[in-house]
Protein backbone atom coordinates (compact mmCIF):
# COMPACT_ATOMS: atom_id res chain seq x y z
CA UNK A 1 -18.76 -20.39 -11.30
CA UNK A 2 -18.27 -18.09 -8.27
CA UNK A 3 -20.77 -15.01 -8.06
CA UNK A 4 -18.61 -12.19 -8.71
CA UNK A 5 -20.55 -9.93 -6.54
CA UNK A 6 -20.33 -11.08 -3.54
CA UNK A 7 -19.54 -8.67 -0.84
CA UNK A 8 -18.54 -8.36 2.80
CA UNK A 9 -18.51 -5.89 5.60
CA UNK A 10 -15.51 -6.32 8.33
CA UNK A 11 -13.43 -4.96 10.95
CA UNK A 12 -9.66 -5.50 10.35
CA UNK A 13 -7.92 -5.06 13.70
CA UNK A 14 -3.53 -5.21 13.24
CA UNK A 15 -3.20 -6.39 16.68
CA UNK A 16 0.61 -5.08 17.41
CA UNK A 17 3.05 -3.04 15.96
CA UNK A 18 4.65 -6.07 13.58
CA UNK A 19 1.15 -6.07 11.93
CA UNK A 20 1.03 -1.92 11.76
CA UNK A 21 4.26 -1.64 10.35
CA UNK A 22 3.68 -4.39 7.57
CA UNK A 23 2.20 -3.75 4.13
CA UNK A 24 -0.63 -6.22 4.60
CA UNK A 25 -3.67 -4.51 2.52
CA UNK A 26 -0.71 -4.30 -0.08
CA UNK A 27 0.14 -8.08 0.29
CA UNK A 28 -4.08 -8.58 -0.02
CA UNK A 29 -4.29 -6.62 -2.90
CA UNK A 30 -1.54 -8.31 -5.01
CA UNK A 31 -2.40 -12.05 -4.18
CA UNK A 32 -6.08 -10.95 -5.14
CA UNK A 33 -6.09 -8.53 -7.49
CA UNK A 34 -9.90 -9.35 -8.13
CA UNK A 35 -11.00 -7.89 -4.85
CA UNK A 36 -12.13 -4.47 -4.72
CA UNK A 37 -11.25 -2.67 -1.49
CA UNK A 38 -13.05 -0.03 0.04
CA UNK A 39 -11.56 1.79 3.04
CA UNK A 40 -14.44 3.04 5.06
CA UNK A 41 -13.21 3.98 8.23
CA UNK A 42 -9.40 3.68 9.75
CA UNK A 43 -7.74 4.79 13.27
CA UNK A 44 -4.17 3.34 12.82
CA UNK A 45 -1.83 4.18 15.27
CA UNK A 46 2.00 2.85 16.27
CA UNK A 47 0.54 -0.51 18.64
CA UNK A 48 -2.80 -1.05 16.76
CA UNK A 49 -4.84 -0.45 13.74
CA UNK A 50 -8.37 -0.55 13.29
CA UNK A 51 -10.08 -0.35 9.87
CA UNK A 52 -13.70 -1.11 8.52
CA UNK A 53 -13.44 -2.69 5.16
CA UNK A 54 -15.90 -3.39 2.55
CA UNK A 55 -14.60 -6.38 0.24
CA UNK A 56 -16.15 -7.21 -3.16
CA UNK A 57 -15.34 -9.58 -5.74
CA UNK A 58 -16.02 -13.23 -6.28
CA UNK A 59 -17.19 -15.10 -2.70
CA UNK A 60 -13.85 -17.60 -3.75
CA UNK A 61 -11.44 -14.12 -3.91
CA UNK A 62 -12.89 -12.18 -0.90
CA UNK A 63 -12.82 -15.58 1.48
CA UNK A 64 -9.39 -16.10 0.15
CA UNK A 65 -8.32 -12.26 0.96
CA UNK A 66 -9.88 -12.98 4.21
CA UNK A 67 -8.24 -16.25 5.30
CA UNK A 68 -4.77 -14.39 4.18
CA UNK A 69 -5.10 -12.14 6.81
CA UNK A 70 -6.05 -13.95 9.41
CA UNK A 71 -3.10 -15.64 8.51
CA UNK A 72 -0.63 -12.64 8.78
CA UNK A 73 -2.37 -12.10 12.49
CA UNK A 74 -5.25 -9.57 11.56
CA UNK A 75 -8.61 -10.26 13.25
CA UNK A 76 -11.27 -10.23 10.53
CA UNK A 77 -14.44 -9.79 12.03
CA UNK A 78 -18.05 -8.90 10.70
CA UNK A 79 -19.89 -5.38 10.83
CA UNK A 80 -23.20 -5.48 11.40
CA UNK A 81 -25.64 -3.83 9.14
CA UNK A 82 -26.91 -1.37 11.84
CA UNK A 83 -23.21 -0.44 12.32
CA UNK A 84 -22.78 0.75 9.04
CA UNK A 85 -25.97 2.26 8.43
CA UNK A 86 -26.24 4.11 11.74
């Protein structure tokens, strides 16, 4: 059985406007309805959006929220402890 509270820190980056535009946190949030989302920080603007995200949820759910999207174009990419807590 998965640990359900697993957790992960990340920077979403929408790298162009057809990832802006696009309900992907939406899309996320209905194929995984078992990951909690927490919006920390956002600057989203018409070319490029850039959010820090804290997942939760089983490790299975939050890897599968992350592969889907990576697969839609979004860079997922790790915040470092220091980041966050600075």
């Amino acid at each position: 059985m998965a640990e359900p509270n697993y957790s992960r820190r990340c920077w979403f980056t929408f790298p162009t406007r057809a990832q802006v535009e696009q309900p992907i946190i939406w899309q996320m949030s209905q194929r995984f309805p078992a990951v909690i989302f927490d919006i920390r920080q956002a600057s989203v603007q018409h070319e490029i959006g850039i959010m820090a995200v804290l997942l939760s949820g089983s490790e299975a759910d939050v890897k599968g929220a992350i592969d889907l999207l990576r697969s839609k174009g979004v860079t997922v990419e790790p915040i470092e402890k220091s980041v966050v807590e600075g």
